[in-house]
N, C-alpha and C. Protein backbone atom coordinates (compact mmCIF):
# COMPACT_ATOMS: atom_id res chain seq x y z
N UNK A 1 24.91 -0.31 11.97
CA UNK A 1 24.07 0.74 12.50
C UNK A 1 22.72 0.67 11.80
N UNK A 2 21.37 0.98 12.40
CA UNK A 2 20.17 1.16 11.77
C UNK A 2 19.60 2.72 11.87
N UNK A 3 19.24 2.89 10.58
CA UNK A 3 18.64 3.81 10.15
C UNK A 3 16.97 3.48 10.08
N UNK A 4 15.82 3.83 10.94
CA UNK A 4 14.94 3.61 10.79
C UNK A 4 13.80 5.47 10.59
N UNK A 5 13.27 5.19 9.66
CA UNK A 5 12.67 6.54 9.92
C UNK A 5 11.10 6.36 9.41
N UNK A 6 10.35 6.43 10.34
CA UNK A 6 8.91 5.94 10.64
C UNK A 6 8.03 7.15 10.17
N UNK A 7 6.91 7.72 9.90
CA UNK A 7 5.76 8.10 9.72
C UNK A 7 4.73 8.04 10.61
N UNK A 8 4.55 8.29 11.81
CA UNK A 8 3.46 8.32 12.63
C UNK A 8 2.05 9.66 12.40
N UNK A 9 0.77 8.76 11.95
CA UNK A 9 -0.41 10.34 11.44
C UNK A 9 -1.09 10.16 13.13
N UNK A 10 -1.26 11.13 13.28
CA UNK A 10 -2.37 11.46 14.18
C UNK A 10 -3.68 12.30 13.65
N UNK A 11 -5.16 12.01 14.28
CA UNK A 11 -5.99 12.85 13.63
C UNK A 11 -7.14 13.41 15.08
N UNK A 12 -6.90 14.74 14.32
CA UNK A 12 -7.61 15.60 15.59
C UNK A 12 -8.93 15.34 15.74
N UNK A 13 -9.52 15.44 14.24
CA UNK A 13 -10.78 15.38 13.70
C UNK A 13 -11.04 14.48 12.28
N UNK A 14 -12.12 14.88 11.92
CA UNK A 14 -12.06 14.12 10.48
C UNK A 14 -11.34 14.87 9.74
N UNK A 15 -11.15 16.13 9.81
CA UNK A 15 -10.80 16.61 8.54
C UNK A 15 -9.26 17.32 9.28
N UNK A 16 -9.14 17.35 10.14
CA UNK A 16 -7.34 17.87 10.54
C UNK A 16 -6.83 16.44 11.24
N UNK A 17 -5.54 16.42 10.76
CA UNK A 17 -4.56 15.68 11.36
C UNK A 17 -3.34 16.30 11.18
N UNK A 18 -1.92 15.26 11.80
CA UNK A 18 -0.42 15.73 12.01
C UNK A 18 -0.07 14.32 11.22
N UNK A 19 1.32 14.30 10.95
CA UNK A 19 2.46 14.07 10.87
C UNK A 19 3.63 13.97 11.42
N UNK A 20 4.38 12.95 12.07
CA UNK A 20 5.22 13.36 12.92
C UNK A 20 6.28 11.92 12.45
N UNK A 21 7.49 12.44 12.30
CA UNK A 21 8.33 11.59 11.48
C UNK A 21 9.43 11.16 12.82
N UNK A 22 9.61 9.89 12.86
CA UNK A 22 10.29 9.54 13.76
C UNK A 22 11.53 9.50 13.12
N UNK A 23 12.84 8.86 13.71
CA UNK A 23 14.07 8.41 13.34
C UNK A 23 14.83 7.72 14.48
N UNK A 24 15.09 6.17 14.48
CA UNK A 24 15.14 5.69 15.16
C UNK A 24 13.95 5.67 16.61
N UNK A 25 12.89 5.89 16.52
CA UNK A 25 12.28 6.06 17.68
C UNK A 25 12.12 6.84 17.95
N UNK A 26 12.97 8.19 17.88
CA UNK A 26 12.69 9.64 18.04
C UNK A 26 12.13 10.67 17.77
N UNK A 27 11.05 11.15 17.85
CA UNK A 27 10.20 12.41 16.81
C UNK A 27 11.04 13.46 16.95
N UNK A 28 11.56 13.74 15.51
CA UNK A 28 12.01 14.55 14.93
C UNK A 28 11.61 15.96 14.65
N UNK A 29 10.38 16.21 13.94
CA UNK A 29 9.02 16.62 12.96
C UNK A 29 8.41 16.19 12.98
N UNK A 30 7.04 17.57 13.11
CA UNK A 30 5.72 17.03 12.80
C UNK A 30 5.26 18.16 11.57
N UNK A 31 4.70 17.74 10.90
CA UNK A 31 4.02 18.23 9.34
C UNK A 31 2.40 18.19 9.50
N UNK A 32 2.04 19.43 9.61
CA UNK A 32 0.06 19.51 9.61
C UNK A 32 0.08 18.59 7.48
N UNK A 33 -1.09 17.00 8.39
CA UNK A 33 -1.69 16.64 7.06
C UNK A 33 -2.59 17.33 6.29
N UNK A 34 -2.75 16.95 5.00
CA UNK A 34 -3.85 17.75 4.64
C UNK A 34 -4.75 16.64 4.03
N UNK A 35 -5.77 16.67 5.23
CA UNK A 35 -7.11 15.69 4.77
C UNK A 35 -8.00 16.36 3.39
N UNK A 36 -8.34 15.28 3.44
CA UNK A 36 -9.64 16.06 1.53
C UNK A 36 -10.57 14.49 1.41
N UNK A 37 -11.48 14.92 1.13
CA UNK A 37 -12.47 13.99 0.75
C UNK A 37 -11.96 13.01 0.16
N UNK A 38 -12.13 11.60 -0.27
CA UNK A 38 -11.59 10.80 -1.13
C UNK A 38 -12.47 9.77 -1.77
N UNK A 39 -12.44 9.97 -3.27
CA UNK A 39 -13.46 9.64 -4.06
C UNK A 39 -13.13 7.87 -4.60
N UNK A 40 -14.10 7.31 -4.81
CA UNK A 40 -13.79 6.31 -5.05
C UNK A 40 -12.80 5.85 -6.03
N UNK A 41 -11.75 4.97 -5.58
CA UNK A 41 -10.23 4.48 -6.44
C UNK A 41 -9.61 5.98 -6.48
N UNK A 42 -9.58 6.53 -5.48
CA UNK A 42 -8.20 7.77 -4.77
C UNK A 42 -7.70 6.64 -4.26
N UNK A 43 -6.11 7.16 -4.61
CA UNK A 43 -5.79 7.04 -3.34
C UNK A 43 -5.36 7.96 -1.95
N UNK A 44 -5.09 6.96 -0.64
CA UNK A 44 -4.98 7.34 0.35
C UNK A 44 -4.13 7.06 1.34
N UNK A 45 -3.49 7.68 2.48
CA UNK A 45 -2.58 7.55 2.96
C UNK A 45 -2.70 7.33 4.18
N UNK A 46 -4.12 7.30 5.13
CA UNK A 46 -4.15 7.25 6.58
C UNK A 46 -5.40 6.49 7.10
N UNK A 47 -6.30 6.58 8.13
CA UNK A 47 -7.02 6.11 8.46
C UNK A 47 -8.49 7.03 7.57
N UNK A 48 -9.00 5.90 6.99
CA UNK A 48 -10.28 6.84 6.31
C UNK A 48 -11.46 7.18 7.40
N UNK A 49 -11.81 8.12 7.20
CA UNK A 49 -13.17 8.57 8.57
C UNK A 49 -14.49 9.09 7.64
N UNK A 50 -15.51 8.63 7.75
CA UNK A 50 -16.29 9.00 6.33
C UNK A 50 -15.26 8.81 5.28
N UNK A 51 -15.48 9.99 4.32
CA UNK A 51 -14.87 9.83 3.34
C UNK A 51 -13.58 10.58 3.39
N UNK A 52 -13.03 11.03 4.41
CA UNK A 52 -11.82 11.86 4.63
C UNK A 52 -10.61 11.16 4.84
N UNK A 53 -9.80 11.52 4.18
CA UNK A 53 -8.07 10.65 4.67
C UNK A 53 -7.65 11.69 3.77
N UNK A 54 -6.12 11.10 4.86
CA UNK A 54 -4.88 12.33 3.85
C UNK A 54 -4.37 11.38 2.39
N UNK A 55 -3.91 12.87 1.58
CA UNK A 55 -3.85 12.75 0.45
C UNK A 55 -2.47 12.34 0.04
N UNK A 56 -1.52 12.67 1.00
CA UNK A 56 0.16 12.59 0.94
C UNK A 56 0.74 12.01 1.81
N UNK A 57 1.36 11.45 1.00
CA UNK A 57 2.37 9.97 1.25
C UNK A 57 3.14 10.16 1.93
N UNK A 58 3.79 8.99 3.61
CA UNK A 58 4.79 9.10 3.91
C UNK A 58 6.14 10.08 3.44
N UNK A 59 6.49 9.66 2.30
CA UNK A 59 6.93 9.81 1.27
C UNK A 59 8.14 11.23 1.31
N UNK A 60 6.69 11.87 0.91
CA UNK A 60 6.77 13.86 1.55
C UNK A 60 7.21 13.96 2.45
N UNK A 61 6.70 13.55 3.53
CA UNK A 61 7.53 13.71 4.59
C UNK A 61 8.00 13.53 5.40
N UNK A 62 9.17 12.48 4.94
CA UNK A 62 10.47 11.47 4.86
C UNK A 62 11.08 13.01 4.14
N UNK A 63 10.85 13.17 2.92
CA UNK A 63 11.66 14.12 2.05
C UNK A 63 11.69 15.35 2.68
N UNK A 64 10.19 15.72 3.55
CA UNK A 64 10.78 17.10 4.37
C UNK A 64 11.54 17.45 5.06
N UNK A 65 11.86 15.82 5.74
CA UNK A 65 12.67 16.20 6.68
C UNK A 65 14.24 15.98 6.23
N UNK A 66 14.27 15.56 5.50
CA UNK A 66 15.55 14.91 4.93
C UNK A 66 16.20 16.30 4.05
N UNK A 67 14.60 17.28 3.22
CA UNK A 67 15.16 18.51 2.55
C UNK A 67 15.11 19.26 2.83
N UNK A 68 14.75 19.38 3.97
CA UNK A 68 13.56 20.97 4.47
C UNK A 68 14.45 22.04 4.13
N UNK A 69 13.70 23.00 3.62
CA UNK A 69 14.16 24.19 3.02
C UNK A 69 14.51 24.68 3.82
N UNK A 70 14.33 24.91 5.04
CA UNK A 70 15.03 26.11 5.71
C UNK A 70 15.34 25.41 7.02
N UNK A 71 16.29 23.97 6.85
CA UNK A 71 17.48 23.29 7.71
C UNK A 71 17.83 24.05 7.76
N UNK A 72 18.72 25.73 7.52
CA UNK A 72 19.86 26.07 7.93
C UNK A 72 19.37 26.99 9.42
N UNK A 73 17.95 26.98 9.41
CA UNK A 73 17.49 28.00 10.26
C UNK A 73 16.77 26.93 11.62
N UNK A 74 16.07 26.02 11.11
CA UNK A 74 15.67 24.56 11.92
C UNK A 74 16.63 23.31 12.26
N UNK A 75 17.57 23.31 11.70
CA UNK A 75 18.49 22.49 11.74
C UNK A 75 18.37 20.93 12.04
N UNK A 76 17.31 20.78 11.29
CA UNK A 76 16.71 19.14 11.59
C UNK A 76 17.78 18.29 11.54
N UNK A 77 18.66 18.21 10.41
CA UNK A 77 19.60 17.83 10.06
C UNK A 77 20.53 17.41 10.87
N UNK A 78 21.10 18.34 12.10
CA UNK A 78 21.86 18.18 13.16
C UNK A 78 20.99 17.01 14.28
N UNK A 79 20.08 17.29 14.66
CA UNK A 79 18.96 16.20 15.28
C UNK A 79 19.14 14.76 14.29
N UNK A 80 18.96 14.87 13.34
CA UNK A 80 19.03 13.20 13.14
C UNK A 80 20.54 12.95 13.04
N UNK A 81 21.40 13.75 13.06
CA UNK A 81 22.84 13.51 13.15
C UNK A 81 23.38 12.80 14.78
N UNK A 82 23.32 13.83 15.76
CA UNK A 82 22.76 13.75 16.92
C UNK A 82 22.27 12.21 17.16
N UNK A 83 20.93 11.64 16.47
CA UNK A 83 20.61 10.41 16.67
C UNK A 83 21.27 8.99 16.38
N UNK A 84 22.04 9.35 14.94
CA UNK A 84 23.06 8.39 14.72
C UNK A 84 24.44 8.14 15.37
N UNK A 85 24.68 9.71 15.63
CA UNK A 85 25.97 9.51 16.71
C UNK A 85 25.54 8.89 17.98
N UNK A 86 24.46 9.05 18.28
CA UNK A 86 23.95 8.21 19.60
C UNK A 86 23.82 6.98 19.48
N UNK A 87 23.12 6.32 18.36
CA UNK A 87 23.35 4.99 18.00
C UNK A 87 25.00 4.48 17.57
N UNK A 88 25.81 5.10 17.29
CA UNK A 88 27.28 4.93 17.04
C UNK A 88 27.71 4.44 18.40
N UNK A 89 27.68 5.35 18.99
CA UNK A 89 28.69 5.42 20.47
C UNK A 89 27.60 4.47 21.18
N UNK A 90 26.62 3.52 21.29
CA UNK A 90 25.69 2.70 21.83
C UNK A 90 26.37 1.57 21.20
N UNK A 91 26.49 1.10 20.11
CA UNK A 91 27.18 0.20 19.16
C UNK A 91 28.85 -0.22 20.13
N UNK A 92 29.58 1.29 20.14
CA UNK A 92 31.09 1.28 20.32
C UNK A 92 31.03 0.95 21.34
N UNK A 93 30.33 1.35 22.30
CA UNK A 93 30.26 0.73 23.88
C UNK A 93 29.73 -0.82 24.41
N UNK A 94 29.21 -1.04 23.49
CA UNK A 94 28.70 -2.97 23.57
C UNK A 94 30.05 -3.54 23.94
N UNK A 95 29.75 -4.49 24.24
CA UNK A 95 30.76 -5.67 24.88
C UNK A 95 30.52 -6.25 23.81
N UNK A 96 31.62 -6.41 23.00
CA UNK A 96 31.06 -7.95 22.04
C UNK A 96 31.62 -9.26 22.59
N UNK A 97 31.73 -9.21 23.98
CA UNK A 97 32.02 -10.69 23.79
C UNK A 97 30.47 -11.71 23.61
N UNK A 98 30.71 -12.38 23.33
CA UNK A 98 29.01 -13.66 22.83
C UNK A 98 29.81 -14.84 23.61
N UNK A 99 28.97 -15.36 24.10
CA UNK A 99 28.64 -16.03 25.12
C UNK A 99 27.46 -17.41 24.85
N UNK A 100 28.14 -18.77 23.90
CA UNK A 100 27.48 -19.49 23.27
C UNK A 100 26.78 -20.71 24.71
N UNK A 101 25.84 -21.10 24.55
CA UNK A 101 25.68 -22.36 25.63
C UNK A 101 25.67 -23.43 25.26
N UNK A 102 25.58 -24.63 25.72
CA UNK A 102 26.24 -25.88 25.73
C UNK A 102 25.31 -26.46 24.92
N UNK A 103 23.90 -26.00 24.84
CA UNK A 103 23.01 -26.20 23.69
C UNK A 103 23.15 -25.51 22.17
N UNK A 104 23.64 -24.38 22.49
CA UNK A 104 23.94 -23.77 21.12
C UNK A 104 25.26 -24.27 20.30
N UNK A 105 26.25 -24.85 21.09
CA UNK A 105 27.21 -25.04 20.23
C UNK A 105 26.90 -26.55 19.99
N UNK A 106 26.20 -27.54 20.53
CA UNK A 106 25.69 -28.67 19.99
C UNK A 106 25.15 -28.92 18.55
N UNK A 107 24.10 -27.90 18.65
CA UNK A 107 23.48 -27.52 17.41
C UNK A 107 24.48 -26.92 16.02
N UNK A 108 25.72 -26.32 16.53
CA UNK A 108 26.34 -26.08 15.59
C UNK A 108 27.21 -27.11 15.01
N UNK A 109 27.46 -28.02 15.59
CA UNK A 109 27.93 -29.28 15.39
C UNK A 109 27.17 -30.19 14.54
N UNK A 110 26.29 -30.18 14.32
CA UNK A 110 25.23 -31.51 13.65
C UNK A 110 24.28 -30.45 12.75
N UNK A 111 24.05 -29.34 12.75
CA UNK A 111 23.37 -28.44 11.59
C UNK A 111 24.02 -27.31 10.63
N UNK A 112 24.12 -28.05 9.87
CA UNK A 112 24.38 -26.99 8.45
C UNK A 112 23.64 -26.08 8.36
N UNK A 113 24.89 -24.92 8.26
CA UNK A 113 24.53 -23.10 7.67
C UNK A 113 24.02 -22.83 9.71
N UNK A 114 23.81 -23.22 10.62
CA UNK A 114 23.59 -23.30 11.77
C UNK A 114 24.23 -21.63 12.36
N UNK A 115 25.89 -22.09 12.19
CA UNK A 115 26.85 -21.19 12.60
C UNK A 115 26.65 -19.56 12.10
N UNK A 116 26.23 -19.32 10.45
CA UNK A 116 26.23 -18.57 9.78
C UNK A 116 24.94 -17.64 10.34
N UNK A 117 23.68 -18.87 10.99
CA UNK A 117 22.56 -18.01 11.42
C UNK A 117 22.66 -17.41 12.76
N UNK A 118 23.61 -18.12 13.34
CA UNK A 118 23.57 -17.16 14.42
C UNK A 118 24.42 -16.23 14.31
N UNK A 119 25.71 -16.04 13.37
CA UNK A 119 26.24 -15.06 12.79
C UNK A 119 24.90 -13.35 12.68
N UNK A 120 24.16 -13.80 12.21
CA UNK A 120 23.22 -12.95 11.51
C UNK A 120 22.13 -12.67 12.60
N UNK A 121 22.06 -13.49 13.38
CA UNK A 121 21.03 -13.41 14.44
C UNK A 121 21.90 -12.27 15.60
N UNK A 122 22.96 -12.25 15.69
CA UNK A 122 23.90 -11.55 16.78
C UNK A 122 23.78 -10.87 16.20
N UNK A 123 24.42 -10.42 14.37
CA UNK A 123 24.18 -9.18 14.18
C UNK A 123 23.09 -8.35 14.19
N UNK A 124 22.02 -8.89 14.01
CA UNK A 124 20.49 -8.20 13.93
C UNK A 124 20.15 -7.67 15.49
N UNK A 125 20.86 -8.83 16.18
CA UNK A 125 20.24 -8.00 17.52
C UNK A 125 21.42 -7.15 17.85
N UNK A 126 22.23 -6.61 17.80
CA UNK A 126 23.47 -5.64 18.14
C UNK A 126 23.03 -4.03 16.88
N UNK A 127 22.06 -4.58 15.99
CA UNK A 127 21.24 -3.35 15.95
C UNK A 127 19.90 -2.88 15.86
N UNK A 128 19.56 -3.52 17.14
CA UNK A 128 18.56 -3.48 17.43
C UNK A 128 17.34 -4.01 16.61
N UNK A 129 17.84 -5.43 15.78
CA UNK A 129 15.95 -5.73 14.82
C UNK A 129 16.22 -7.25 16.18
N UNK A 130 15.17 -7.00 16.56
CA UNK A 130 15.00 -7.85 17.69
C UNK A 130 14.51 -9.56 17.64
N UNK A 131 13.74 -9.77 16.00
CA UNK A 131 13.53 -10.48 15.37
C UNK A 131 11.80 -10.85 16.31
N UNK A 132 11.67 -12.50 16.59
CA UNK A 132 10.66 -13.04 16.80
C UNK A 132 9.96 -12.34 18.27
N UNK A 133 9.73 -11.16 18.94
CA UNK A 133 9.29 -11.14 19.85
C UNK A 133 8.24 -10.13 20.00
N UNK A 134 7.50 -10.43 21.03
CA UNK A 134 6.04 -9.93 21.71
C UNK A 134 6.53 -7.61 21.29
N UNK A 135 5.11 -7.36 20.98
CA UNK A 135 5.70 -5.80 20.83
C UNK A 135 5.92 -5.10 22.18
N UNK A 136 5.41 -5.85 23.41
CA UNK A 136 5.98 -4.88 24.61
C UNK A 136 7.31 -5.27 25.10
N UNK A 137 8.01 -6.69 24.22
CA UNK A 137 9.17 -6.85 24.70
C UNK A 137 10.02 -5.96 23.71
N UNK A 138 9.74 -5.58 22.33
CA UNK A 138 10.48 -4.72 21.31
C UNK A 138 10.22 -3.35 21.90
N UNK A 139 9.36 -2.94 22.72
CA UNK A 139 9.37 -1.74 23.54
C UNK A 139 10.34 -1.57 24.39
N UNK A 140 10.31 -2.68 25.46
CA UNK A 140 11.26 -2.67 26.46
C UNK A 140 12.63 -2.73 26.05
N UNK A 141 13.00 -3.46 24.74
CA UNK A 141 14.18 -3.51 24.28
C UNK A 141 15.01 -2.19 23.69
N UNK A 142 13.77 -1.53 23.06
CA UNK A 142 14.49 0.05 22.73
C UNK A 142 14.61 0.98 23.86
N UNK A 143 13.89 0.42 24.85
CA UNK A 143 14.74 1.60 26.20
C UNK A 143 15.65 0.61 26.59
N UNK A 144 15.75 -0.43 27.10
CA UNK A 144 16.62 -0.62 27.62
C UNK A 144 17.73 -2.07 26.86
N UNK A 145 18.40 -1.07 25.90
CA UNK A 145 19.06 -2.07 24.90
C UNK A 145 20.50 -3.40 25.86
N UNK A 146 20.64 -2.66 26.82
CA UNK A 146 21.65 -3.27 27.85
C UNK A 146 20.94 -4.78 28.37
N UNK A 147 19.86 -4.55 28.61
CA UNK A 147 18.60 -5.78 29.05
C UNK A 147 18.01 -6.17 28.02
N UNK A 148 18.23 -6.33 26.49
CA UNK A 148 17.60 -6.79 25.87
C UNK A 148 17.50 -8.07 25.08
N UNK A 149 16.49 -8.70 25.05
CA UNK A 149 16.31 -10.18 24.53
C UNK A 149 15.97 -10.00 23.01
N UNK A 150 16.42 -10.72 22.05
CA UNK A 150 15.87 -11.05 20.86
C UNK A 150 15.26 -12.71 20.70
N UNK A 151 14.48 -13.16 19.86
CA UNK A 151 14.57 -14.24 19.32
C UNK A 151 14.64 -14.58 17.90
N UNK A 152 15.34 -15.27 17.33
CA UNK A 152 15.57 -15.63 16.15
C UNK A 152 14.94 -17.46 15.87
N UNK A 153 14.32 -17.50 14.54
CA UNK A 153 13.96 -19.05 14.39
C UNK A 153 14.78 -19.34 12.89
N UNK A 154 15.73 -21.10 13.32
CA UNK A 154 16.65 -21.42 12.40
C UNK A 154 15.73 -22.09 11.53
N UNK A 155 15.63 -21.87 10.30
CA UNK A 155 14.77 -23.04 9.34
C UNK A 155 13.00 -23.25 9.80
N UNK A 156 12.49 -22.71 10.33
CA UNK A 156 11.02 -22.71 10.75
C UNK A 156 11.31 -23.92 12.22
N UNK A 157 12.83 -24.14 12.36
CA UNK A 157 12.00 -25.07 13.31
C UNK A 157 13.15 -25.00 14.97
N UNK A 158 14.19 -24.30 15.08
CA UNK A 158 14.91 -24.30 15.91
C UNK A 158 14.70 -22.78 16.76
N UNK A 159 14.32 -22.32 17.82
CA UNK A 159 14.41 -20.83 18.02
C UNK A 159 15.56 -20.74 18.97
N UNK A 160 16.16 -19.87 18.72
CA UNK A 160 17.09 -19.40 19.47
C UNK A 160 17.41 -17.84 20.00
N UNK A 161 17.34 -18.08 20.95
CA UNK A 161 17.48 -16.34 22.32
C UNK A 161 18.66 -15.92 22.36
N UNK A 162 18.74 -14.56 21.74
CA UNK A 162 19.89 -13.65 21.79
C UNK A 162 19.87 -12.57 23.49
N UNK A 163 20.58 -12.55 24.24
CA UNK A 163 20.57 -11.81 25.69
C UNK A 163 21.49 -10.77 26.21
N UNK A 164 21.53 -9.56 26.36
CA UNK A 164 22.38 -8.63 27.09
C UNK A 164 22.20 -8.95 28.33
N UNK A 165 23.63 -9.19 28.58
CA UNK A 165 23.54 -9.95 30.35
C UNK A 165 25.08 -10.00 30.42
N UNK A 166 24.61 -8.90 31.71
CA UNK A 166 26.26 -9.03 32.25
C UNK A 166 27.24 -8.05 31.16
N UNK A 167 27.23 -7.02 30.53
CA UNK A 167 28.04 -6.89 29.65
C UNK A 167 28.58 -8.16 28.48
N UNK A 168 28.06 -8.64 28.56
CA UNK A 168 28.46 -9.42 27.10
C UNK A 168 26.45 -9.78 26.56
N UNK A 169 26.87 -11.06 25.19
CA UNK A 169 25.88 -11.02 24.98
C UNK A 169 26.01 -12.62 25.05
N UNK A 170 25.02 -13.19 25.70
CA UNK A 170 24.44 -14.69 25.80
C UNK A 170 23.60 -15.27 24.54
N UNK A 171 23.63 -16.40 23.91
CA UNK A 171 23.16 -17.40 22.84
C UNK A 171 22.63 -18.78 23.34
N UNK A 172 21.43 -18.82 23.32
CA UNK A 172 20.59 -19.79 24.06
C UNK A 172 19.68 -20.34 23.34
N UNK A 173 19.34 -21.68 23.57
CA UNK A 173 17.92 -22.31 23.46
C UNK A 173 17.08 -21.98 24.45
N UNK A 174 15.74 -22.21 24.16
CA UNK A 174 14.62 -22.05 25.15
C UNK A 174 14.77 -22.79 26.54
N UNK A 175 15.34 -24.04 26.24
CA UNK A 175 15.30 -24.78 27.55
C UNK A 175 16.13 -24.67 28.32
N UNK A 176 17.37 -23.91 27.74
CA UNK A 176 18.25 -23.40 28.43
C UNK A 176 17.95 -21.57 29.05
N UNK A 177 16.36 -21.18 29.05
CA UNK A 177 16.46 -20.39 29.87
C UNK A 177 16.95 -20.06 30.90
């Protein structure tokens, strides 16, 4: 399962912006930043505009949301719960059958540690790190994880395509598109 929990700033103006903490992809919370002038060797946490950027770190609030004082009344807590059980039961419902091609198991035949990378390459894409690809295909892949392609590269010099197709998952070379 992946746990990803992102930091996205937005800024209204120079001197107001937000905070809005994703988890898995999902906005969770948003936290008003607090911009302040920033003097030379500050540091800083966002896009500088003149001399304005926020002063506080991801960090904070990752921890707000993770401590927030008054979860029992906001219940953030249940929301990112909510998100992992959704990634659980997305996981439990995969087909694992894998589905090697006549090029991929060649390659496992004549290359050492070969087998082990695509070991690791299936697992990365079954949670979603998609590895070598374009960011509107890592877009398309988080909506639609059923249709999704990864690519993985063996040793800087072999790439190989991970595929949701058909309920199972397909293992390919390029030329075997």
């Amino acid at each position: 399962m992946k746990l990803e929990i992102e930091v996205k700033r937005r800024r209204f103006s120079v001197t107001q912006g937000q905070a809005d903490v994703y988890v898995n992809g999902e906005m969770v919370i948003s936290f008003g930043d607090t911009i302040e002038i920033i003097n030379d060797g500050q540091p800083y946490y966002s896009e500088k505009i003149g001399n304005w950027a926020s002063i506080v770190p991801d960090s904070k609030f990752i921890g707000g949301l993770l401590f927030h004082p008054y979860d029992d009344v906001y219940h953030y807590s249940e929301k990112v719960k909510r998100i992992l059980d959704a990634e659980a039961e997305r996981l439990e419902a995969m087909n694992w059958h894998i589905e090697t091609s006549d090029g991929i198991k060649q390659e496992m035949q004549i290359r050492e540690g070969f087998e082990e990378f695509l070991s690791m390459a299936v697992l990365r894409f079954m949670t979603k790190q998609w590895g070598e690809v374009e960011p509107e295909e890592v877009e398309h892949n988080n909506k639609n994880p059923q249709a999704a392609t990864g690519a993985y590269i063996f040793q800087d010099e072999i790439k190989v395509y991970v595929k949701a197709e058909n309920g199972a998952v397909r293992v390919f070379l390029p030329e075997e598109w």
